[in-house]
N, C-alpha and C. Protein backbone atom coordinates (compact mmCIF):
# COMPACT_ATOMS: atom_id res chain seq x y z
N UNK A 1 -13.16 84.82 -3.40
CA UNK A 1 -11.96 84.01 -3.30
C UNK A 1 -12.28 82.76 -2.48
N UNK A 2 -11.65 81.37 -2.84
CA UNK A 2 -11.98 80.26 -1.87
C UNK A 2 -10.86 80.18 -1.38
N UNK A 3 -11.03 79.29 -0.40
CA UNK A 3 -9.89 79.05 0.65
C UNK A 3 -8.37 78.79 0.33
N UNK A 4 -8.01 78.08 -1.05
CA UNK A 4 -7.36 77.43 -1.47
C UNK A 4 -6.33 78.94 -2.20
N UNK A 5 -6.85 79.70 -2.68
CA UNK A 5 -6.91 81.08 -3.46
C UNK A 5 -6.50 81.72 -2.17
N UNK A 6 -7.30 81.79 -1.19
CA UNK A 6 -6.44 82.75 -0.01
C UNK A 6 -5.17 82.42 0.49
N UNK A 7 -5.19 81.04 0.36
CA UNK A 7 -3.93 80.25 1.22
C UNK A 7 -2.77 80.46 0.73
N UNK A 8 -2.74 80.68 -0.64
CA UNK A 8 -1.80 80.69 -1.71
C UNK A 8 -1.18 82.11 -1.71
N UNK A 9 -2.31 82.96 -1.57
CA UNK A 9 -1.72 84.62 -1.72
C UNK A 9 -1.15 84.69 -0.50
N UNK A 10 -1.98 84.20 0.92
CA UNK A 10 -1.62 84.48 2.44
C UNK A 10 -0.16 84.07 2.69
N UNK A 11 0.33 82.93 1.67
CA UNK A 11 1.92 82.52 1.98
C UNK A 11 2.94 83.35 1.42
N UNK A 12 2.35 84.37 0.56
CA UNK A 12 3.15 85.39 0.06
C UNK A 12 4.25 86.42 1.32
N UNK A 13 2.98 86.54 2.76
CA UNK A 13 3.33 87.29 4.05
C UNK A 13 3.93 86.27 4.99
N UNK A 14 4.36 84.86 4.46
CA UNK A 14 5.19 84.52 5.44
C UNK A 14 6.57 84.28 5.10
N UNK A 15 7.41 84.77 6.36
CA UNK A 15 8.84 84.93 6.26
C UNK A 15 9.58 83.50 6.30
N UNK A 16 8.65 83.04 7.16
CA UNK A 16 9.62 81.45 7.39
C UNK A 16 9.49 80.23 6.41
N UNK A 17 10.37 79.66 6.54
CA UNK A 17 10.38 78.61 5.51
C UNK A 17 9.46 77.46 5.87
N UNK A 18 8.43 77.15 4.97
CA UNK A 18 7.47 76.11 5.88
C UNK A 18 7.95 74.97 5.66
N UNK A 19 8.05 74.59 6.92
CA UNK A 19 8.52 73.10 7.08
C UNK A 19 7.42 72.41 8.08
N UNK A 20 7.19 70.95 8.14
CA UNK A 20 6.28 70.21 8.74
C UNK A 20 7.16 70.22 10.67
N UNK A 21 8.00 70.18 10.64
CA UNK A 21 8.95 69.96 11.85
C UNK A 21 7.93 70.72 12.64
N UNK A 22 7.83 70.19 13.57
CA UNK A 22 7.00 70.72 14.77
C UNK A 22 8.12 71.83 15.65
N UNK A 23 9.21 71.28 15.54
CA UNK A 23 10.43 72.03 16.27
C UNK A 23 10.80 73.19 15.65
N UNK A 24 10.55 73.78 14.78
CA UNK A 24 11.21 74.20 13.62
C UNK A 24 10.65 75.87 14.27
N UNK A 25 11.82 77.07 14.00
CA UNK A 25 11.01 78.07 14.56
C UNK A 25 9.49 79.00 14.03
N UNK A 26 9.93 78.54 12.44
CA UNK A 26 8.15 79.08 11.57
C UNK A 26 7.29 78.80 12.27
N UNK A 27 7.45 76.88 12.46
CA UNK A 27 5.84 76.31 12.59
C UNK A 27 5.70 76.62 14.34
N UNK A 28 6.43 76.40 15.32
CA UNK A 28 6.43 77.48 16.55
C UNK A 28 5.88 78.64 16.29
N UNK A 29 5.95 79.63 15.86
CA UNK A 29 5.55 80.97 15.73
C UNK A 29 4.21 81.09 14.72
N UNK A 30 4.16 80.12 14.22
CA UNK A 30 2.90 80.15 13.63
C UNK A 30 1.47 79.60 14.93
N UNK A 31 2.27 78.22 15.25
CA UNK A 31 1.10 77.72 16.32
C UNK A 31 1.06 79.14 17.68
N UNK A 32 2.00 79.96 17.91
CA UNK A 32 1.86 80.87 18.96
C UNK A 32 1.14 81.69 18.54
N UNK A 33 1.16 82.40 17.30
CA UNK A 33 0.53 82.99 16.64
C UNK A 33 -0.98 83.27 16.63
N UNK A 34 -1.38 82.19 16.22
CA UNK A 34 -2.74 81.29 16.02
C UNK A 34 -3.24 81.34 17.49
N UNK A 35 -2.88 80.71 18.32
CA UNK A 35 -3.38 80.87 19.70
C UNK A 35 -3.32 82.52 20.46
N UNK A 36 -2.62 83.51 19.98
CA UNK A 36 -2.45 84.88 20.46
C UNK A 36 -3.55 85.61 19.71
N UNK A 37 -3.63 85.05 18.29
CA UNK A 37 -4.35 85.85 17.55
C UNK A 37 -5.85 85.79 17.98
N UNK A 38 -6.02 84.41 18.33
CA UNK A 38 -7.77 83.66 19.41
C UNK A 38 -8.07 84.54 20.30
N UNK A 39 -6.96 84.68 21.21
CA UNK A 39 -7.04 85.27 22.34
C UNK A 39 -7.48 86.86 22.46
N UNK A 40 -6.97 87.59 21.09
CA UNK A 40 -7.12 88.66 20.63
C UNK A 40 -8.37 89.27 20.75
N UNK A 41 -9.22 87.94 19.58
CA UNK A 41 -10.70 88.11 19.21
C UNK A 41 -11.35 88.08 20.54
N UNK A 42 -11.01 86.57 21.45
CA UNK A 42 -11.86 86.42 22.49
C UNK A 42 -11.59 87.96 23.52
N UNK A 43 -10.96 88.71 23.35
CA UNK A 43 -10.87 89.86 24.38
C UNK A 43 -11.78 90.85 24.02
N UNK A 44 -11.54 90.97 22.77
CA UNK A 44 -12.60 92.25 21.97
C UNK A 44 -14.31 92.08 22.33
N UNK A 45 -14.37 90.92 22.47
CA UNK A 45 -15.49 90.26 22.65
C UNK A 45 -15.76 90.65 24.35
N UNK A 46 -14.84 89.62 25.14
CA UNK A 46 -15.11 90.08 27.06
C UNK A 46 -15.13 91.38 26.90
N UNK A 47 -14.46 92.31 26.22
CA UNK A 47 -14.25 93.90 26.41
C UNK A 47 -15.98 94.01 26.02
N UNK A 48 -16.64 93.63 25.35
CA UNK A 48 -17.53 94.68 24.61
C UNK A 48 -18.72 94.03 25.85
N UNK A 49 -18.14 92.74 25.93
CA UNK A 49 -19.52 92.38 26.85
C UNK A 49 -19.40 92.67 28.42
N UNK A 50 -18.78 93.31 28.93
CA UNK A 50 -17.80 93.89 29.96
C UNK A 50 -18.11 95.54 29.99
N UNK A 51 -18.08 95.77 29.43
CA UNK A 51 -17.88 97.59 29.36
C UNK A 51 -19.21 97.76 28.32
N UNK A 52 -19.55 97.26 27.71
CA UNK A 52 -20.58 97.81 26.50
C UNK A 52 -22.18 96.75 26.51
N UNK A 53 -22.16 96.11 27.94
CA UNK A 53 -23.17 95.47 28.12
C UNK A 53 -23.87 94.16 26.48
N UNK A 54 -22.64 94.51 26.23
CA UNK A 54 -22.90 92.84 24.84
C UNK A 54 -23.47 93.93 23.76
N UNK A 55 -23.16 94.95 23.54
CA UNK A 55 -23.77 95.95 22.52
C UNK A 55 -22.37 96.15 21.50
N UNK A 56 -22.76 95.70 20.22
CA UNK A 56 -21.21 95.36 19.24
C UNK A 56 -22.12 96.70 18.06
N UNK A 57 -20.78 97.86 18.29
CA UNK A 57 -20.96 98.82 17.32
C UNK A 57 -20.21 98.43 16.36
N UNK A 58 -20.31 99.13 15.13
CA UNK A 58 -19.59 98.94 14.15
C UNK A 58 -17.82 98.66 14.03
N UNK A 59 -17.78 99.57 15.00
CA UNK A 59 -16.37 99.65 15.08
C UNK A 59 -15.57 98.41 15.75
N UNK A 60 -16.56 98.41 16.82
CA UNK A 60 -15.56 96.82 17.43
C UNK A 60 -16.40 95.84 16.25
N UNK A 61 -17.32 95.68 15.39
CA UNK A 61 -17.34 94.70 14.12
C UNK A 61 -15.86 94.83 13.20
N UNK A 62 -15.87 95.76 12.83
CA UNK A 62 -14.64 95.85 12.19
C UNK A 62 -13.28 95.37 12.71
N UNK A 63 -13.32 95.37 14.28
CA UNK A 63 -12.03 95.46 14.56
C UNK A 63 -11.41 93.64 14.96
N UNK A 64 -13.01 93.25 15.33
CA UNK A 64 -13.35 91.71 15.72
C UNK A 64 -13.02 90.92 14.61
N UNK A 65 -13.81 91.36 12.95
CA UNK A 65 -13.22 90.79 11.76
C UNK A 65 -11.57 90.92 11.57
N UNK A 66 -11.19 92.07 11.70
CA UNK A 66 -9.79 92.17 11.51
C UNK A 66 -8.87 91.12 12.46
N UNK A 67 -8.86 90.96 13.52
CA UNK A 67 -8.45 90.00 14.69
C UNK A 67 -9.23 88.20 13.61
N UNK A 68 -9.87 88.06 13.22
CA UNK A 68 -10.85 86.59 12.49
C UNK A 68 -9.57 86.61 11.43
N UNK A 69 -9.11 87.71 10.42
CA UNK A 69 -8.43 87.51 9.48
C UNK A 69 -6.72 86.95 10.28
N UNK A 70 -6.74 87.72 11.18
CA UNK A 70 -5.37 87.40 11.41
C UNK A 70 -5.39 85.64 12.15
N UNK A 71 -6.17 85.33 12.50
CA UNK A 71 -6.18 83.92 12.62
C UNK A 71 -6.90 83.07 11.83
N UNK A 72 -7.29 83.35 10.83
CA UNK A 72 -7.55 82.67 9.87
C UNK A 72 -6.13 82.59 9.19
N UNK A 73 -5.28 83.71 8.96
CA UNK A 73 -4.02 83.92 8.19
C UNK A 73 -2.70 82.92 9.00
N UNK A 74 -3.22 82.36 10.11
CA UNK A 74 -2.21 81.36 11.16
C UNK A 74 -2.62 79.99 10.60
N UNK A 75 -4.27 80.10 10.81
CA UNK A 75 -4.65 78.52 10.19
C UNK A 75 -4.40 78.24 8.92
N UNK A 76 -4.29 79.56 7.88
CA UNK A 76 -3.63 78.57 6.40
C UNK A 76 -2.71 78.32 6.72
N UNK A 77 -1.23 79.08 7.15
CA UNK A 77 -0.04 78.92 6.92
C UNK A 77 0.36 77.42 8.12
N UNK A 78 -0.47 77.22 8.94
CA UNK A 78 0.06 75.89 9.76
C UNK A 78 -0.82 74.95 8.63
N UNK A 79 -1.89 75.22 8.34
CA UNK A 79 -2.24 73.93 6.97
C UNK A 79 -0.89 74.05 6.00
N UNK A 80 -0.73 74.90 5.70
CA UNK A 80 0.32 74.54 4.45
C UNK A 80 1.68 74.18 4.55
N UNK A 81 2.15 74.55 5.94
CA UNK A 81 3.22 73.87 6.45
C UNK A 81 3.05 71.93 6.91
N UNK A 82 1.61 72.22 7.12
CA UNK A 82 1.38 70.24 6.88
C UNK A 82 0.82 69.59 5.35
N UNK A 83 1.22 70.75 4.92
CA UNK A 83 0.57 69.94 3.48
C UNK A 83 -0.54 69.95 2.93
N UNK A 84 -1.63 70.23 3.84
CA UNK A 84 -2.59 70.53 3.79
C UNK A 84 -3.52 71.53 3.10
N UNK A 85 -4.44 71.48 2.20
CA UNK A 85 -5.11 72.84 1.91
C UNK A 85 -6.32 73.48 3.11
N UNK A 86 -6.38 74.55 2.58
CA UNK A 86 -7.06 75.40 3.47
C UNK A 86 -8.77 74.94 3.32
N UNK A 87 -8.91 74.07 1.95
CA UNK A 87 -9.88 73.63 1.80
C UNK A 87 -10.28 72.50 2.00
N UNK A 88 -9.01 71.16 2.03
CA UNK A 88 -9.06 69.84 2.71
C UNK A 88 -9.38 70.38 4.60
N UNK A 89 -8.94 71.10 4.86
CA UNK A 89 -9.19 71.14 6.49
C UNK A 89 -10.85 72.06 6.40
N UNK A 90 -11.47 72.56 5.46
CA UNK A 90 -12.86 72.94 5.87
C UNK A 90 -13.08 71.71 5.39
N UNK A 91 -13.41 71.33 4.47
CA UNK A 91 -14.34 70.11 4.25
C UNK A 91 -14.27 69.28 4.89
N UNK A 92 -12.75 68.62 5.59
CA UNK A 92 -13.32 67.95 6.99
C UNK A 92 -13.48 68.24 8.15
N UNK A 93 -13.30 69.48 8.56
CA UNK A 93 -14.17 69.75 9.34
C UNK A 93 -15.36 69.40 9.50
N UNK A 94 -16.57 70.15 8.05
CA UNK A 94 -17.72 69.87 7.72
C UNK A 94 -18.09 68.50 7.88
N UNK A 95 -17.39 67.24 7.44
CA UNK A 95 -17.15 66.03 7.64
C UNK A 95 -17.42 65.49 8.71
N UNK A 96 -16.74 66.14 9.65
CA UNK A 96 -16.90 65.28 11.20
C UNK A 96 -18.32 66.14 11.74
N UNK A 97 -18.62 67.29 11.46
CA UNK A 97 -19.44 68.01 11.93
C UNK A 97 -20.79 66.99 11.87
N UNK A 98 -21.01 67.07 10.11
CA UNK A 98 -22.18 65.94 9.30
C UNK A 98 -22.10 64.65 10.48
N UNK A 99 -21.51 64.45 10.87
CA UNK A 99 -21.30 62.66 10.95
C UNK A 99 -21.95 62.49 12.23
N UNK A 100 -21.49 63.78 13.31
CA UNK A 100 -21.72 64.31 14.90
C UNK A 100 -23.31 64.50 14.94
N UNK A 101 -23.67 65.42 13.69
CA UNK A 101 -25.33 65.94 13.81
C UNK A 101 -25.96 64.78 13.37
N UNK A 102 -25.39 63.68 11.92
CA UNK A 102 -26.25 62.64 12.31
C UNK A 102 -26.45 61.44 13.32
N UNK A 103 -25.45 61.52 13.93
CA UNK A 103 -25.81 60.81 15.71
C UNK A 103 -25.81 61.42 16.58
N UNK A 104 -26.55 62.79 16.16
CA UNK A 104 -26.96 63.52 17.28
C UNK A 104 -26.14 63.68 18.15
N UNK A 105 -24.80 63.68 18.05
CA UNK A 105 -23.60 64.18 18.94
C UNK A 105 -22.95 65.17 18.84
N UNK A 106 -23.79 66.43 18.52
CA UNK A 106 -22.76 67.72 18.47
C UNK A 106 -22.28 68.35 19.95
N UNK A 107 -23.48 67.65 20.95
CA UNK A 107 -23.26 68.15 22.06
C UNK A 107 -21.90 67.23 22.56
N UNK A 108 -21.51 67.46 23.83
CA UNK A 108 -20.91 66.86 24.49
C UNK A 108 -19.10 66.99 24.47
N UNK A 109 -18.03 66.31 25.09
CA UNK A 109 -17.17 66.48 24.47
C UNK A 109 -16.46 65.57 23.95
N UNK A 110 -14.82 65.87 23.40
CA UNK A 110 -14.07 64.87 22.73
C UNK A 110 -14.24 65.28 21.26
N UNK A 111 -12.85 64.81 20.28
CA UNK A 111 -13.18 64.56 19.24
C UNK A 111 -13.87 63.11 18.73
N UNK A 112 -13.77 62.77 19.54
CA UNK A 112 -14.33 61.20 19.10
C UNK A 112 -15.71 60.88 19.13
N UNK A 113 -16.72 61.75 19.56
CA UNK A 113 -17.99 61.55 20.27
C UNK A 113 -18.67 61.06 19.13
């Protein structure tokens, strides 16, 4: 499936009406979402490297992907509430990435570098 194909089925599981309004309570609960769902992954992660000396069994693999889907499933639905495809926001991503490695600026910070 490509991105565009997930984005489409993934809006099937949302309740709210997508609207661009930043105010609006969907796109709120989507951006909280998205940032809870991060936070999720990044714990599974301190947990394993915390208690399990950085040793990732199968099970926290599984459970780490499952936590990746659910914020991947925040980043389509805030792309598609801007209009956006799930595949216009990888490719530029990739875009700025290309542009950073050829002036040797992946390091450092800012989006602007």
């Amino acid at each position: 499936m490509n991105f565009n194909e997930y984005q489409k089925k993934a809006a099937k599981y949302d309740l709210a009406e997508a609207t661009a309004d930043l105010k609006a309570p969907g796109f709120i609960e989507k951006v909280l979402g998205l940032v809870g769902e991060a936070g999720e992954t990044a714990d599974k992660i301190k947990k394993i490297l915390r208690d399990k000396d950085g040793v990732v069994s199968e099970e926290d693999r599984e459970l780490i992907i499952k936590e990746l889907g659910d914020t991947l499933w925040y980043i389509a639905a805030i792309s598609r509430y801007l209009e956006v495809s799930l595949s216009g926001v990888a490719n530029g991503n990739i875009a700025k990435l290309e542009d950073r490695y050829q002036r040797n600026k992946l390091h450092g910070e800012g989006d602007k570098r």
